[in-house]
Protein backbone atom coordinates (compact mmCIF):
# COMPACT_ATOMS: atom_id res chain seq x y z
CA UNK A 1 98.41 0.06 43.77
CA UNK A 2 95.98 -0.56 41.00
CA UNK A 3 92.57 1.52 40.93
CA UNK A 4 91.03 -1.56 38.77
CA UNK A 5 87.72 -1.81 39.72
CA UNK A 6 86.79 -5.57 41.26
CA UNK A 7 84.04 -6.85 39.45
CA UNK A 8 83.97 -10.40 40.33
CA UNK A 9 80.72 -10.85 40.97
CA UNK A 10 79.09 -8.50 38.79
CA UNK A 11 79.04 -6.96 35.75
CA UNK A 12 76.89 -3.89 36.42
CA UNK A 13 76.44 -2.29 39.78
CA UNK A 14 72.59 -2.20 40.28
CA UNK A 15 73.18 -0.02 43.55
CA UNK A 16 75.28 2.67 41.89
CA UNK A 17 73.27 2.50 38.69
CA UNK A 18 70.37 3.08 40.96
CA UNK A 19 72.09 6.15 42.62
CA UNK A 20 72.95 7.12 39.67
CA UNK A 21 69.09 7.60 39.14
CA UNK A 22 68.17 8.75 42.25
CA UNK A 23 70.52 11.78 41.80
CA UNK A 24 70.01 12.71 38.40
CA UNK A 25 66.47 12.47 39.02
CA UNK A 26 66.00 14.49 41.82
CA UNK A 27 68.38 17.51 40.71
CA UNK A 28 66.22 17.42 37.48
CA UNK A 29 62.86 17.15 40.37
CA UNK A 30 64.52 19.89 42.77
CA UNK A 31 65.41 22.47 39.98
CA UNK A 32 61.86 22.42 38.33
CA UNK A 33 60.43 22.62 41.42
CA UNK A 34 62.66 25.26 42.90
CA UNK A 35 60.28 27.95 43.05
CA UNK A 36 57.68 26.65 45.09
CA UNK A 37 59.76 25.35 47.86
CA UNK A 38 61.71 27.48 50.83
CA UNK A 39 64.94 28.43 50.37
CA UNK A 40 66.16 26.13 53.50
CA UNK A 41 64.69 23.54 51.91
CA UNK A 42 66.40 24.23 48.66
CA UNK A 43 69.74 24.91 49.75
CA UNK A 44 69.64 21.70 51.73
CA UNK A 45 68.44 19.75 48.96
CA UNK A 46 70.81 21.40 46.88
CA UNK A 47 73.62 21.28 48.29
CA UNK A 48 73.19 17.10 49.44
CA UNK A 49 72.60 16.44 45.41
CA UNK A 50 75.69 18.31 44.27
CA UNK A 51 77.83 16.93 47.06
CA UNK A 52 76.40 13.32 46.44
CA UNK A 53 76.94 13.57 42.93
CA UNK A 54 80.20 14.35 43.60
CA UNK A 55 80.22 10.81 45.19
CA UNK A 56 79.41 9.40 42.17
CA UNK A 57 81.82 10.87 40.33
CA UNK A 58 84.71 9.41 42.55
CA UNK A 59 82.85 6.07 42.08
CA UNK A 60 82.70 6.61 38.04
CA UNK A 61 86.42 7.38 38.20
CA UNK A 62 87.29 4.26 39.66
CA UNK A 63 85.11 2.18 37.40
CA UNK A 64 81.67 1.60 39.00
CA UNK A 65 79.05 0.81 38.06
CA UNK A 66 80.03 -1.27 34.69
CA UNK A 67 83.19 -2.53 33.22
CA UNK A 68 83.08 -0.12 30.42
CA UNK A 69 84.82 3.04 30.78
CA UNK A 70 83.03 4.92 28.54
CA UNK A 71 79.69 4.70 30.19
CA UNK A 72 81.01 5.14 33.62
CA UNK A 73 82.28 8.23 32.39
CA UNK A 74 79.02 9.29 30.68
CA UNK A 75 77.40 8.64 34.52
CA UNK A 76 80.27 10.47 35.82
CA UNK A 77 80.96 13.32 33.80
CA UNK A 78 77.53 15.51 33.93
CA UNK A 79 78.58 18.79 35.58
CA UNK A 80 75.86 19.70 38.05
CA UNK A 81 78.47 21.57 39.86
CA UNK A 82 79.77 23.35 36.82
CA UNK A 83 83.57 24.19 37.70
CA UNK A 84 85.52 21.35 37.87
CA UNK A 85 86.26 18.94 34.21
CA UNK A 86 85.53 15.59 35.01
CA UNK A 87 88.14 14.61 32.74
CA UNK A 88 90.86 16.63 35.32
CA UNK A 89 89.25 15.16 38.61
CA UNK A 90 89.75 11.67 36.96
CA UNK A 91 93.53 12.11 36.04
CA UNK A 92 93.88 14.08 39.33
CA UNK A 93 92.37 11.12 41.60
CA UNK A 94 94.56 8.41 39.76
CA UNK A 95 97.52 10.43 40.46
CA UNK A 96 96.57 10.79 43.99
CA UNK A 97 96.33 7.05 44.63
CA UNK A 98 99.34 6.32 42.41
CA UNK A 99 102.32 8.37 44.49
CA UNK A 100 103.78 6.99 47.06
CA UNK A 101 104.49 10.75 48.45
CA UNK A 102 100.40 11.28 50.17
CA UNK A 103 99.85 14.63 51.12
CA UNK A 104 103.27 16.06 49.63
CA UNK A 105 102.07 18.88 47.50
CA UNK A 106 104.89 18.53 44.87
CA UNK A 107 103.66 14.86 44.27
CA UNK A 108 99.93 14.81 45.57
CA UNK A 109 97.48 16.47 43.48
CA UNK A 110 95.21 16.35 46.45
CA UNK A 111 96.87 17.73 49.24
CA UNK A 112 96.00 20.46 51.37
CA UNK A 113 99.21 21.81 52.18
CA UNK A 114 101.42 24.38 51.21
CA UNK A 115 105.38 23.75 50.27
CA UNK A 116 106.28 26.75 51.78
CA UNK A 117 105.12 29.60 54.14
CA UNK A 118 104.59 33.33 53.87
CA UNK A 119 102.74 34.97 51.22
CA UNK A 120 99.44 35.57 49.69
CA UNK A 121 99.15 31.58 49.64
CA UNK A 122 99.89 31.57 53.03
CA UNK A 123 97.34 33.65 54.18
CA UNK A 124 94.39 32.49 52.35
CA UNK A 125 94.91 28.86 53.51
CA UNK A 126 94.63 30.01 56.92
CA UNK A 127 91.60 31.45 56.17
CA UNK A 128 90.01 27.72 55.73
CA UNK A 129 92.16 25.86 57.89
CA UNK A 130 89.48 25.21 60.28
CA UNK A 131 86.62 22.69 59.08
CA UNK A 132 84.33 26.13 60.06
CA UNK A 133 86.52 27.80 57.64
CA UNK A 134 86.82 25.07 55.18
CA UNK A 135 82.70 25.53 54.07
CA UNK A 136 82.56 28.86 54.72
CA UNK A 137 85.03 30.27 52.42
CA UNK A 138 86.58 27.22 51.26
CA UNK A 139 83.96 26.66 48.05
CA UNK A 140 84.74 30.00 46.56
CA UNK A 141 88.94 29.59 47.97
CA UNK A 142 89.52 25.98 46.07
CA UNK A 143 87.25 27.24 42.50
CA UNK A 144 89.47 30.16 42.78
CA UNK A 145 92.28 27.80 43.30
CA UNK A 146 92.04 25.84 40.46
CA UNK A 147 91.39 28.12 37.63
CA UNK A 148 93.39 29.95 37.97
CA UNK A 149 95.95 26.78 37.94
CA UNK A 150 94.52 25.92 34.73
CA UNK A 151 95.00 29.42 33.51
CA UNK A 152 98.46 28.96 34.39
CA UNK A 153 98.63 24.96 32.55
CA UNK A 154 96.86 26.71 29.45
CA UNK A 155 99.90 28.77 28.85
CA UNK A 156 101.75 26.23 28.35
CA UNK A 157 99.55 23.24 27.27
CA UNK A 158 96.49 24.96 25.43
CA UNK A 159 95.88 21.45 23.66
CA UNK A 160 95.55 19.69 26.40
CA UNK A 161 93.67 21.90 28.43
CA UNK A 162 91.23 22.22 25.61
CA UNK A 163 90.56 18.64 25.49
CA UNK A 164 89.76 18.67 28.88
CA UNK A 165 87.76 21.83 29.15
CA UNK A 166 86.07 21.59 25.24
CA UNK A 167 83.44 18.41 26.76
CA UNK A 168 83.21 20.18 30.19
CA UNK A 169 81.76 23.61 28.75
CA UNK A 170 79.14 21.37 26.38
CA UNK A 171 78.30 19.81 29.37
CA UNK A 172 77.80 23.20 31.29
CA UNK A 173 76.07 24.28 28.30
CA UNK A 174 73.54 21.57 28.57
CA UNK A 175 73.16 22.27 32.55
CA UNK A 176 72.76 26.35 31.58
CA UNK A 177 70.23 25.42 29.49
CA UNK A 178 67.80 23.23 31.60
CA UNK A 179 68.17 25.99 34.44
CA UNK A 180 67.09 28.27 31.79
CA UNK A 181 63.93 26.42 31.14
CA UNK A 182 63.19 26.08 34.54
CA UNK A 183 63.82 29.45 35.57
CA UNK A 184 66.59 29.23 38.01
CA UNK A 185 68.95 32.11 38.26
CA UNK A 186 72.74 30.97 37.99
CA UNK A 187 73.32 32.79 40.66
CA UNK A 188 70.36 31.29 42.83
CA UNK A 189 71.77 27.69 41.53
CA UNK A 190 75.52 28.72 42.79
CA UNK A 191 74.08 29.98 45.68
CA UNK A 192 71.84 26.98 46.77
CA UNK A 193 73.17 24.25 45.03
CA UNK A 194 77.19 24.75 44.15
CA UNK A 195 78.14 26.30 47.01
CA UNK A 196 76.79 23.87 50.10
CA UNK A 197 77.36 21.16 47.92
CA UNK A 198 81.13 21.72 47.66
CA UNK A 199 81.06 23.09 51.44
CA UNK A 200 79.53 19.30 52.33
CA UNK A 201 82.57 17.98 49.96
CA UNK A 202 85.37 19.39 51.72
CA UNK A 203 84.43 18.11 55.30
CA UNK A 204 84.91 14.39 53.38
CA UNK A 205 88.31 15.74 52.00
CA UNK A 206 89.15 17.47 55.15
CA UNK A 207 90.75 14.71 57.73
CA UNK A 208 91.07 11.95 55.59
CA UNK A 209 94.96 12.56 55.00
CA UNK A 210 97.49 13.96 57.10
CA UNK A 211 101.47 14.39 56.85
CA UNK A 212 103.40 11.72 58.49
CA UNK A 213 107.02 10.33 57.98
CA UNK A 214 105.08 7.32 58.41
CA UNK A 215 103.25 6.45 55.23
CA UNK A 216 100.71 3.87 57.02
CA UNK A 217 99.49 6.76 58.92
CA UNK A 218 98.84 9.18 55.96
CA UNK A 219 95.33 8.04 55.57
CA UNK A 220 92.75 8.53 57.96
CA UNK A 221 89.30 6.35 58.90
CA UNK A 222 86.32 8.11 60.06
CA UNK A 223 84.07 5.35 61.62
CA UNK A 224 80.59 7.12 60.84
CA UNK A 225 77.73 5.17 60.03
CA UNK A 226 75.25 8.21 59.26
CA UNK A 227 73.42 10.59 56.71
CA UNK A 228 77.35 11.97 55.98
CA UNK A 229 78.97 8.12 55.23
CA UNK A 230 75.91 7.67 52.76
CA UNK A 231 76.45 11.07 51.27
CA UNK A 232 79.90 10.20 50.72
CA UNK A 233 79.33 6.58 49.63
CA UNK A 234 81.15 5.45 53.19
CA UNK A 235 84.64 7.05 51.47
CA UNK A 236 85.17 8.33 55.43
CA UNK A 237 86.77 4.13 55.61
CA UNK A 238 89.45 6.02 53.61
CA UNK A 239 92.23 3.84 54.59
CA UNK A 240 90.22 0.41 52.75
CA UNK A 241 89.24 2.74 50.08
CA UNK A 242 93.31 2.97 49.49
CA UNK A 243 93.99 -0.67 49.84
CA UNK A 244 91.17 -1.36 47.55
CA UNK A 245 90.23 1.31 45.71
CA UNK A 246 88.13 -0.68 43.31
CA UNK A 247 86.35 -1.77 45.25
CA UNK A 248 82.02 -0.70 45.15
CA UNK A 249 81.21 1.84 48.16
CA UNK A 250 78.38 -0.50 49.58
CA UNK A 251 80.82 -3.08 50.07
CA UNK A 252 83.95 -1.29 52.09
CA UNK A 253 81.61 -1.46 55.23
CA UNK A 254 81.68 -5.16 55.76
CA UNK A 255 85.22 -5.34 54.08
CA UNK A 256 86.12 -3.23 57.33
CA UNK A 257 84.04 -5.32 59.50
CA UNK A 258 85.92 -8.12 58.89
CA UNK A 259 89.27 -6.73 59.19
CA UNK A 260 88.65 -4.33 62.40
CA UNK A 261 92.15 -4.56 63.59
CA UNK A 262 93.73 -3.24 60.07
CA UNK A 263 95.49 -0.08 60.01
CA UNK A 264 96.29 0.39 63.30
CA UNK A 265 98.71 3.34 62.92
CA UNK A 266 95.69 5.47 60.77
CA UNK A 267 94.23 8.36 62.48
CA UNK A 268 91.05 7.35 63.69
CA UNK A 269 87.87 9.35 64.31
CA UNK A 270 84.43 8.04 66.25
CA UNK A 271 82.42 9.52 63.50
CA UNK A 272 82.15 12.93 61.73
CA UNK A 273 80.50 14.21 65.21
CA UNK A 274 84.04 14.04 66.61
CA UNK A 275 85.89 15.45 63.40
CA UNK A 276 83.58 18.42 64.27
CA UNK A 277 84.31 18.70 68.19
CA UNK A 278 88.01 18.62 67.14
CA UNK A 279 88.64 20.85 64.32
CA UNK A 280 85.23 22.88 63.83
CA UNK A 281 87.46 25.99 64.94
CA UNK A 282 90.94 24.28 65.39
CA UNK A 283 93.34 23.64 62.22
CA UNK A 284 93.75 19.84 61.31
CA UNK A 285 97.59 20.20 61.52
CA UNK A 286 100.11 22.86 59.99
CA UNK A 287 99.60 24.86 56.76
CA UNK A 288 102.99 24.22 55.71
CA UNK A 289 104.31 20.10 54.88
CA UNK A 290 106.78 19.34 57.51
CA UNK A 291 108.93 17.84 54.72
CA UNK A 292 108.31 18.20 51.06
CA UNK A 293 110.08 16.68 48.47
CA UNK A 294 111.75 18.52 45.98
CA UNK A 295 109.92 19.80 42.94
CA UNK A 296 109.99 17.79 39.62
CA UNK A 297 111.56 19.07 36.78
């Protein structure tokens, strides 16, 4: 299925433009200001910004808020979180919508499982296979994760892997810098803002697929209406976001509105409320896929 974006009725976005704004304007507020507020306060505010522009990101990706890739990208591909290339998440994501295989982790570049048991990999994924788990230790587990993935992919693609990574570090650069003239610590902004950010992430990313021989029940819906669907720009309807994937977040509400009945065979959830009664100390299903394909040569 196509990730165009549908733009039918308009050729910027005001609403994501305006988040856009709102974001960038108060992580530039919140990190000026860091020293004269509590650190509850910070870490809160922190970690909501990173996580919501993470939001943004996903929206950039699949070509909000303009018709011009270029400047979505621009809006997309600041890294307030600092580890992860924009350029990667973007080729990643398209991937992810593209297979037909969701949640296989020879074909998904999302998926949470393993291929196979036993094993250092083994044991770490248990380790965050709780949603407790998951933003506890999961932040540091998934950076971890992935470079040392792309320490592995610059072995044996150093070009590409510098294109991605050459924009990303002038990017961090510019970041480093501002924190610098403000006078937050890295370590204070990893602490406060990177870490809770990407812990508020990965309960979005945590029960939205699940391993099924059925593929119409891969994809999950979590029917919140609350601070956590605004934080992540109501991608908790994750089974419209699939069916229309360009479609602008402020419009998949009322797109599920109309069609209540859709999806029937998707795991459903009352809200994120119930994701947490379920699963705040109970794996989501198996470490291992039940039935991977075969890798690709």
């Amino acid at each position: 299925m196509s990730c165009a974006p549908d733009h039918s009725a308009f050729s910027i976005e005001w609403p994501t433009l305006g988040l856009a704004g709102v974001i960038y304007g108060g992580w530039l507020v919140l990190t000026a200001h860091h020293a004269a507020l509590p650190w509850p306060l910070l870490v809160a505010g922190g970690g909501w910004l990173i996580a919501w522009h993470g939001s943004l990101q996903h929206e950039a990706i699949h070509g909000h808020p303009t018709r011009v890739r270029w400047i979505n990208d621009l809006i997309g591909a600041i890294p307030l979180a600092l580890w992860l290339p924009y350029a990667i998440y973007r080729r990643d994501h398209h991937a992810h919508h593209a297979t037909p295989h969701l949640t296989d982790p020879f074909d998904d570049s999302e998926s949470n499982y393993l291929s196979r048991g036993g094993g250092l990999p083994h044991v770490v994924a248990a380790l965050e296979a709780t949603l407790i788990g998951r933003m506890v230790v999961g932040p540091p587990i998934r950076v971890a994760r992935f470079w040392l993935a792309e320490a592995r992919r610059a072995r044996h693609a150093p070009l590409q892997v510098a294109r991605d990574w050459l924009p990303h570090l002038a990017g961090v650069a510019l970041v480093l810098t501002w924190l610098a003239h403000v006078g937050l610590p890295i370590w204070l902004y990893v602490l406060a803002f990177v870490w809770p950010g990407t812990a508020l992430s990965l309960i979005r990313s945590f029960a939205e697929h699940r391993a099924s021989p059925d593929p119409a029940a891969r994809t999950a819906i979590v029917r919140d209406h609350g601070p956590l669907a605004l934080l992540f720009l109501n991608n908790n309807l994750h089974a419209w976001h699939h069916a229309h994937p360009g479609l602008a977040w402020y419009r998949l509400p009322s797109l599920a509105r109309a069609e209540p009945a859709s999806f029937a065979d998707a795991p459903r959830y009352a809200g994120y409320g119930a994701v947490f009664a379920r699963f705040a100390l109970r794996p989501h299903d198996r470490l291992v896929h039940p039935a991977p394909q075969a890798p690709r040569a």
